[in-house]
Structure formats: C-alpha cells, structure tokens
N, C-alpha and C. Protein backbone atom coordinates (compact mmCIF):
# COMPACT_ATOMS: atom_id res chain seq x y z
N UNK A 1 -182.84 -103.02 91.49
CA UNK A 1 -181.94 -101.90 91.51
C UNK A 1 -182.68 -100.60 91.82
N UNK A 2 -183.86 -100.64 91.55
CA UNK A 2 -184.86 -99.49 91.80
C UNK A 2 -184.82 -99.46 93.39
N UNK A 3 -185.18 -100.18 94.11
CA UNK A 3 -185.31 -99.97 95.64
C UNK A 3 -183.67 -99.00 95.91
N UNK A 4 -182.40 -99.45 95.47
CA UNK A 4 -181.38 -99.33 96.31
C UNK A 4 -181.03 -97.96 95.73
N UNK A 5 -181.95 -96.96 94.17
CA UNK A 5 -181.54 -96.21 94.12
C UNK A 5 -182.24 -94.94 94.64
N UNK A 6 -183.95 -95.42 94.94
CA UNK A 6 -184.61 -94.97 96.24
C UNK A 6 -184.19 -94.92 97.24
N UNK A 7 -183.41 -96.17 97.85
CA UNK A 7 -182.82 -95.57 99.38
C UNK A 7 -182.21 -94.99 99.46
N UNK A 8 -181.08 -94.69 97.86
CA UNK A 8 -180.28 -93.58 98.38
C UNK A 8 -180.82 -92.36 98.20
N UNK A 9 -181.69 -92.51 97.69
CA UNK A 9 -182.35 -90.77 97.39
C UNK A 9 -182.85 -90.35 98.93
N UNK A 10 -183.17 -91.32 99.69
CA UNK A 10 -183.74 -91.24 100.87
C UNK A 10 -182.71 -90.28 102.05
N UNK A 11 -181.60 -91.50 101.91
CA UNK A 11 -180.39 -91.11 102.85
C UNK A 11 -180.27 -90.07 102.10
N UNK A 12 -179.49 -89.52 100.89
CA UNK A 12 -179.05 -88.25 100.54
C UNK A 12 -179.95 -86.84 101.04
N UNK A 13 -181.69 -87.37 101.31
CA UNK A 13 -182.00 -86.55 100.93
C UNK A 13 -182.21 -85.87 103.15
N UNK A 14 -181.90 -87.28 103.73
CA UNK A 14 -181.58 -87.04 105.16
C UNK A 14 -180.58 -86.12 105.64
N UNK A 15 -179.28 -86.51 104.57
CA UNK A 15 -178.33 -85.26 104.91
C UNK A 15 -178.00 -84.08 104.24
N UNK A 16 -179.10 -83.65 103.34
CA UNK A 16 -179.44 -82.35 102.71
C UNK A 16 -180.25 -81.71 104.13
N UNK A 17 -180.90 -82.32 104.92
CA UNK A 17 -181.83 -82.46 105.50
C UNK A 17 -181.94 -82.39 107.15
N UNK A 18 -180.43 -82.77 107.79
CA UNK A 18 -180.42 -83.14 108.59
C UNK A 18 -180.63 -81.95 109.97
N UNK A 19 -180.46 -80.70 109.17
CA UNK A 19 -180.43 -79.57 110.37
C UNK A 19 -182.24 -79.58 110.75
N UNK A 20 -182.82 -79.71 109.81
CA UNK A 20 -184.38 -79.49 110.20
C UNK A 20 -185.07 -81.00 110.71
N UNK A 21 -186.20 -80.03 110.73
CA UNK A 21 -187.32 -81.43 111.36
C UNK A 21 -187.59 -82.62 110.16
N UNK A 22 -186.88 -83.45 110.33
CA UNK A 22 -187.72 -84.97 109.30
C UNK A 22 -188.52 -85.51 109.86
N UNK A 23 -189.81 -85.57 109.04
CA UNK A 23 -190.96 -86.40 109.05
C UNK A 23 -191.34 -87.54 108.08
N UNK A 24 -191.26 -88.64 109.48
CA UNK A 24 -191.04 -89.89 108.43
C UNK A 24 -192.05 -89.97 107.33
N UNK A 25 -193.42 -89.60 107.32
CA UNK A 25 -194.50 -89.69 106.55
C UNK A 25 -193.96 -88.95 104.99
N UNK A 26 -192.89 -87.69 104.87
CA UNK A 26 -192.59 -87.04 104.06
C UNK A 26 -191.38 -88.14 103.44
N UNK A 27 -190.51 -88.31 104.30
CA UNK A 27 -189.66 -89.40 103.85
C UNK A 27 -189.90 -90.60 102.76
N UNK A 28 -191.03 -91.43 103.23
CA UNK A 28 -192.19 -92.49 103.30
C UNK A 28 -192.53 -92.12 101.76
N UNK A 29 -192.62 -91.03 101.64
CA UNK A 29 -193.33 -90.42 99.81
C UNK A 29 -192.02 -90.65 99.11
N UNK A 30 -190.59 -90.66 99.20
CA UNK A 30 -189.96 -90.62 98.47
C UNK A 30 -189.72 -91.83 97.67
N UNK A 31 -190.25 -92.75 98.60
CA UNK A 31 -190.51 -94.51 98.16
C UNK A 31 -191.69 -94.73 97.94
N UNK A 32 -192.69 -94.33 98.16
CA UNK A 32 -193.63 -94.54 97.42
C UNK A 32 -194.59 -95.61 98.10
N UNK A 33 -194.13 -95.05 99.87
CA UNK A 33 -195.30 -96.39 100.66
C UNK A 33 -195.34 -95.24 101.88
N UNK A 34 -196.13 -96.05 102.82
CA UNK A 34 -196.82 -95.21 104.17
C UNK A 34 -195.67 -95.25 104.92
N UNK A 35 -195.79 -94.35 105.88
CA UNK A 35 -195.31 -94.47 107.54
C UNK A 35 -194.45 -95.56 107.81
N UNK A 36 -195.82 -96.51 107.85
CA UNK A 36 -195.83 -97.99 108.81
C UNK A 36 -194.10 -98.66 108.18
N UNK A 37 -194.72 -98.62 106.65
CA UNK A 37 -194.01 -99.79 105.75
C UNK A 37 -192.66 -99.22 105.67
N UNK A 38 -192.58 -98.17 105.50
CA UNK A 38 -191.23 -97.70 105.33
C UNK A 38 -190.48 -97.51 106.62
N UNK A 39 -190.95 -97.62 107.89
CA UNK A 39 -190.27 -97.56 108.89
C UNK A 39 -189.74 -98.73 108.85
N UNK A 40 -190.44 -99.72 108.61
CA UNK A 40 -190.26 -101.31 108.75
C UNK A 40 -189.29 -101.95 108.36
N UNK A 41 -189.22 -101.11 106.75
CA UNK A 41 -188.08 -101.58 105.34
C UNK A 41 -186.71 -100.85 105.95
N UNK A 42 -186.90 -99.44 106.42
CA UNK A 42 -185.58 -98.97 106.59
C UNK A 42 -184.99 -99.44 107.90
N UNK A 43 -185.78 -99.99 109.14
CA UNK A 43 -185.02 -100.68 110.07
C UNK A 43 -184.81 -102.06 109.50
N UNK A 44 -185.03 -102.82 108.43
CA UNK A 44 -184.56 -104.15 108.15
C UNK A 44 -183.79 -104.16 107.51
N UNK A 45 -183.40 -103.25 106.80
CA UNK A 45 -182.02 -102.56 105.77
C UNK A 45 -181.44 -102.05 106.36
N UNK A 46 -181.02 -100.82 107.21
CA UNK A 46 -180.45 -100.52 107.75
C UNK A 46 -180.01 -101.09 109.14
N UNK A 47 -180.73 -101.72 109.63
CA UNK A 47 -180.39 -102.27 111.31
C UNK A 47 -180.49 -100.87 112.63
N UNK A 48 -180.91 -100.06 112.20
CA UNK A 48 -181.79 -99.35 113.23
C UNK A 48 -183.01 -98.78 112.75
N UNK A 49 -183.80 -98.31 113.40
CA UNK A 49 -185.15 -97.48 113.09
C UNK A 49 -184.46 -96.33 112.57
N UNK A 50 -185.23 -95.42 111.79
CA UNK A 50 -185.31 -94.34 111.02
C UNK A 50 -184.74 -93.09 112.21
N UNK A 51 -185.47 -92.66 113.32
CA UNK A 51 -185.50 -92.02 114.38
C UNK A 51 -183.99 -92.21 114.88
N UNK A 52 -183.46 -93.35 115.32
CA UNK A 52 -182.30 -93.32 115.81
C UNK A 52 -180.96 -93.22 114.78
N UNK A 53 -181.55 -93.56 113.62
CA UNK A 53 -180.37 -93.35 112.28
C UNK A 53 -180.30 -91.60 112.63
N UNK A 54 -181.14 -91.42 112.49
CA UNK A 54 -180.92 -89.68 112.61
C UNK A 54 -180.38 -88.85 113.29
N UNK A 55 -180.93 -89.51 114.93
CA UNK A 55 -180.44 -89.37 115.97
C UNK A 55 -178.75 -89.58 115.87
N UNK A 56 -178.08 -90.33 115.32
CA UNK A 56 -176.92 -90.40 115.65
C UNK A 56 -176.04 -90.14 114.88
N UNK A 57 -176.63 -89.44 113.34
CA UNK A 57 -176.07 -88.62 112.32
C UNK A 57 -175.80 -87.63 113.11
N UNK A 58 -176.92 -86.94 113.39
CA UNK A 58 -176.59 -85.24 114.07
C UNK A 58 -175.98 -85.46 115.37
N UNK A 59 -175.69 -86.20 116.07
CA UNK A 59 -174.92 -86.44 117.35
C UNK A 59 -173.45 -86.57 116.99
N UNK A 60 -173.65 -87.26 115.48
CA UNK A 60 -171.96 -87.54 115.14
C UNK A 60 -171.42 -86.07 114.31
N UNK A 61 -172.51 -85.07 113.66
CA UNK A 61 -171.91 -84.32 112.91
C UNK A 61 -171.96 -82.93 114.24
N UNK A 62 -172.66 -82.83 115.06
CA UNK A 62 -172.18 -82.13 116.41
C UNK A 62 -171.04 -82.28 116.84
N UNK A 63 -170.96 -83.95 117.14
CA UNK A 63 -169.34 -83.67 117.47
C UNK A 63 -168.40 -83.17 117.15
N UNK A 64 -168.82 -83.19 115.92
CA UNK A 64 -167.54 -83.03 114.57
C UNK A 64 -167.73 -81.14 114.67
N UNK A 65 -168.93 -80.47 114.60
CA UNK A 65 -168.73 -79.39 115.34
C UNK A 65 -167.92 -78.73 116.62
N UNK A 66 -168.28 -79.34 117.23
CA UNK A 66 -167.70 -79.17 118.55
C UNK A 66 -166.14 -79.35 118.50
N UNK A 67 -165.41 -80.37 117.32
CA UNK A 67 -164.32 -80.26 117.80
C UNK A 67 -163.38 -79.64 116.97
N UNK A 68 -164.07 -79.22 116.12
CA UNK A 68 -163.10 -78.47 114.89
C UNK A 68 -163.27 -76.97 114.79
N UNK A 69 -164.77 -76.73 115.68
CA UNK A 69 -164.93 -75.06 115.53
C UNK A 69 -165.11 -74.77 117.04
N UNK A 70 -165.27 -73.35 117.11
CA UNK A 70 -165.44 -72.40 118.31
C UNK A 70 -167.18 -72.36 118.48
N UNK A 71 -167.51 -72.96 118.10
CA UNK A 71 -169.28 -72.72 118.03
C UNK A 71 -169.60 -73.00 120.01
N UNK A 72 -170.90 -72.53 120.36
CA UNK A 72 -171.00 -73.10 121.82
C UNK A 72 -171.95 -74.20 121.58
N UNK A 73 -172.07 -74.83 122.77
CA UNK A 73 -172.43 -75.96 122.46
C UNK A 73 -173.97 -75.89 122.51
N UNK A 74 -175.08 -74.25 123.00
CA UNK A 74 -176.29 -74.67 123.13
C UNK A 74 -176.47 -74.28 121.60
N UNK A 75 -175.56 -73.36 120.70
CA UNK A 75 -175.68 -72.95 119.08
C UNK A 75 -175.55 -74.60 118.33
N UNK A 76 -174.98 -75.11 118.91
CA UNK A 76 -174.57 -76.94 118.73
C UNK A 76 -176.47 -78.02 118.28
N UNK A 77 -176.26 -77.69 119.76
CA UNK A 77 -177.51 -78.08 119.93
C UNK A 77 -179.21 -77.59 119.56
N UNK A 78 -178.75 -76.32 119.33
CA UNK A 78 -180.47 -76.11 118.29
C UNK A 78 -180.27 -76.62 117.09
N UNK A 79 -179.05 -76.05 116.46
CA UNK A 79 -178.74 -76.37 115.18
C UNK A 79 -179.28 -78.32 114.64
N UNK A 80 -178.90 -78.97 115.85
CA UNK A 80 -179.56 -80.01 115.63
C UNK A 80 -180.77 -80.78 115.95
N UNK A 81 -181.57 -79.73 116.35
CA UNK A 81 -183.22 -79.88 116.79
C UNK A 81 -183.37 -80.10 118.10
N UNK A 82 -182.30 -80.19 119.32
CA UNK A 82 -182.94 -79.99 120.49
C UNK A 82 -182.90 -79.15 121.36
N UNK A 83 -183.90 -78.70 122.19
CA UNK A 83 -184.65 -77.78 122.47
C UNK A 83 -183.67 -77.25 123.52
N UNK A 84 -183.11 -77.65 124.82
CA UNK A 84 -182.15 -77.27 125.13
C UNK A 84 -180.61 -77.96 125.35
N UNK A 85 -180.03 -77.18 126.24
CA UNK A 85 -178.31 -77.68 125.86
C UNK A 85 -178.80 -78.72 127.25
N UNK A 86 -179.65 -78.92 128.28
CA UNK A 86 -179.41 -80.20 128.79
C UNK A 86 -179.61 -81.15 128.21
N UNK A 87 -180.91 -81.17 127.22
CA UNK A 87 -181.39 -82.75 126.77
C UNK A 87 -180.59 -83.15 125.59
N UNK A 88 -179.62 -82.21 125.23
CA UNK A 88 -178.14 -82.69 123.89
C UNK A 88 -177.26 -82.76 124.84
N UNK A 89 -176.97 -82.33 126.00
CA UNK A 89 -175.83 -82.79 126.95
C UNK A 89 -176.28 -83.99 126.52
N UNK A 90 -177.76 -84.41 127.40
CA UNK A 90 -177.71 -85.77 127.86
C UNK A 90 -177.51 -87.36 126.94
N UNK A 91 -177.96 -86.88 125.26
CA UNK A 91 -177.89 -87.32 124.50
C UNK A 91 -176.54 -87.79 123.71
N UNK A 92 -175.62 -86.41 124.00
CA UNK A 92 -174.42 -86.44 123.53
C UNK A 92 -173.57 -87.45 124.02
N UNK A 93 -173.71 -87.24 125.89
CA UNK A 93 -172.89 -88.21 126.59
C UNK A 93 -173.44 -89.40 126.58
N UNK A 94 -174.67 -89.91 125.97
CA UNK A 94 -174.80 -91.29 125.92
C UNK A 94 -174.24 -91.95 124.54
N UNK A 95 -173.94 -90.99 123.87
CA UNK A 95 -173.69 -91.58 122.70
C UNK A 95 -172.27 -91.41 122.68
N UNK A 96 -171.35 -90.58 123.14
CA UNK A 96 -169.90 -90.78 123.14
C UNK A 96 -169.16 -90.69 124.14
N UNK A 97 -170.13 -90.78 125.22
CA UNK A 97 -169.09 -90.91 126.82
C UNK A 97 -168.42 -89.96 127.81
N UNK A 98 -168.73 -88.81 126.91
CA UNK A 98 -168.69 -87.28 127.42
C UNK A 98 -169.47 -86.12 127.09
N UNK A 99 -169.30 -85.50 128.16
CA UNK A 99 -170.08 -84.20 127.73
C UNK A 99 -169.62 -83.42 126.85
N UNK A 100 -170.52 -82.42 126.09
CA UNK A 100 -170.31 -81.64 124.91
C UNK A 100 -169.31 -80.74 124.80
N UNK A 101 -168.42 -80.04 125.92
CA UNK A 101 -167.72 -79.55 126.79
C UNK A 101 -166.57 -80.43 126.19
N UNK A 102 -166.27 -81.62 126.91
CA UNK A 102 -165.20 -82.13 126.62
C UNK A 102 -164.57 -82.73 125.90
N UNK A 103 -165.58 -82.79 124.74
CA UNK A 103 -165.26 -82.71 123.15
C UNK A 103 -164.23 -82.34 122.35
N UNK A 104 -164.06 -80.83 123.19
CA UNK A 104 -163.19 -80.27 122.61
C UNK A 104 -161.37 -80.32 122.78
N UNK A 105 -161.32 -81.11 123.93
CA UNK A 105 -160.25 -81.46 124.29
C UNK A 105 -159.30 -82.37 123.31
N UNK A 106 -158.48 -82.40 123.32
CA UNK A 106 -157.11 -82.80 121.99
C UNK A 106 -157.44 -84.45 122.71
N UNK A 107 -157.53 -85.45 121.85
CA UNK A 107 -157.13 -87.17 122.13
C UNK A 107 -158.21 -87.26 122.47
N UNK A 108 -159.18 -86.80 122.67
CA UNK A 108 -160.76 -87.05 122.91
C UNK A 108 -161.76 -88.41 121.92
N UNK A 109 -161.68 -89.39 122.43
CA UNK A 109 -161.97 -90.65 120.95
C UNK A 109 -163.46 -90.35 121.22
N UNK A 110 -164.16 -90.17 119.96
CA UNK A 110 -165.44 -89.78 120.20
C UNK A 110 -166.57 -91.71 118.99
N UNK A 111 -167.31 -91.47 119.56
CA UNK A 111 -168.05 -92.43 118.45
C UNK A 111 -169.14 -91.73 116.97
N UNK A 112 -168.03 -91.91 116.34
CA UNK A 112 -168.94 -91.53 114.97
C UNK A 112 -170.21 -92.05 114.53
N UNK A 113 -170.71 -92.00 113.61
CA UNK A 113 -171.76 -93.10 112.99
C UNK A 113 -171.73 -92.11 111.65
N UNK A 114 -171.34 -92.95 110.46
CA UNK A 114 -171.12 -92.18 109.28
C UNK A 114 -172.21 -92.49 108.38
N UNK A 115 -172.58 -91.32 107.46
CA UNK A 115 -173.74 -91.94 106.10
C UNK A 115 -173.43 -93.29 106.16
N UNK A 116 -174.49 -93.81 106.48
CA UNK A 116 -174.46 -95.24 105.12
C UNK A 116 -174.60 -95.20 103.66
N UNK A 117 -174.06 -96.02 103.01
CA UNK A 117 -174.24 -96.11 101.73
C UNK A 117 -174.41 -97.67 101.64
N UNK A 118 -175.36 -97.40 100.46
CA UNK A 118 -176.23 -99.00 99.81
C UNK A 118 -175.33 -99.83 98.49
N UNK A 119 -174.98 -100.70 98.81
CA UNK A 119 -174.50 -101.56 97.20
C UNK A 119 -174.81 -102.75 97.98
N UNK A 120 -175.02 -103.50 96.22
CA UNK A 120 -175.75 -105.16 96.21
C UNK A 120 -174.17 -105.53 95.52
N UNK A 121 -174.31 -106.97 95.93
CA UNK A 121 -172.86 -107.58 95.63
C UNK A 121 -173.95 -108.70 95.27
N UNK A 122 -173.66 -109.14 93.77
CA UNK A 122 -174.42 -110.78 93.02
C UNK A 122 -172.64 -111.47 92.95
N UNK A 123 -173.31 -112.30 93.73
CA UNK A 123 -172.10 -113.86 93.41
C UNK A 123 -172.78 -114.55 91.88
C-alpha cells in the first residue's frame, strides 16, 4: 500500500506542478530511487514513460484553455513550457488533430488524457 500511496504523491505532486519544468531525478526522490528505476516503475504502471505522461497532461489542460477562455494561444503555450507557438502548434495537432486556433470552435472533439489515479482491487 506504501508504493500506491507514493505514486500518488508523485502524480499529485505533477499537477501542483505541471506549469513548470519537472525533473525526473527530483520526482525519482519522492520514491525514494534514481532516475533509471523510477522511469522504469512509472512506465510499467502507468503504460507510458514519465515525459509523455506529462506531455499530454499539459496538451490536454491547454486545450481545455483554449476552449473555455480568451487566452492566445502563444500565452497557451509558454504557460506550458514550450518555447514557441510553432513547436505547441505542432504538438497540439498531433495530439488532437487540429491546430490550437481551431480549438476554439463550438463541436470541436478534442482528445483528453485525464490524471490518472491508482487503486488495487484484492479478489
């Protein structure tokens, strides 16, 4: 039960977290192992690497910017660590099929990716 209440301290502490730079090595301390091992554990628990979990938190909570406020989309895009509004264009539209732009349009089905959350189920 100890591991699953570490991971959530982990994830919680990703989306306290998510506007700035995460470094997995800082992460890695919250469990109480290196780099290596904890990259390892959280892509075999989770089913992606650490890097792309992240990646597609802030891609999904951009969207969710983009379509509920007036914000522009390069204020969009620092806010979520990249450097300019092409390389979050390019990111954005791979991850939901349009550009950041057309987000904002009404019936627009976008692809989320929501917190995970951890529970053990004993038969």
């Amino acid at each position: 039960m100890d591991f699953i209440k570490r991971m959530t301290e982990i994830i919680d502490y990703i989306e306290e977290h998510i506007t700035e730079e995460l470094n997995l090595n800082d992460v890695a301390k919250i469990v109480c192992c290196d780099s290596y091992q904890f990259g390892r554990i959280f892509s075999y628990v989770v089913g992606i690497s650490f890097a792309e979990y992240v990646r597609n938190r802030r891609l999904s909570l951009a969207a969710l910017e983009l379509q509920t406020g007036k914000v522009k989309v390069i204020d969009t895009a620092l806010k979520y660590g990249y450097n300019s509004q092409a390389s979050f264009a390019r990111a954005f539209r791979e991850m939901h099929g349009v550009a950041p732009k057309e987000a904002r349009a009404k019936g627009v089905m976008l692809r989320m990716y929501p917190c995970i959350a951890l529970e053990i189920y004993i038969k």
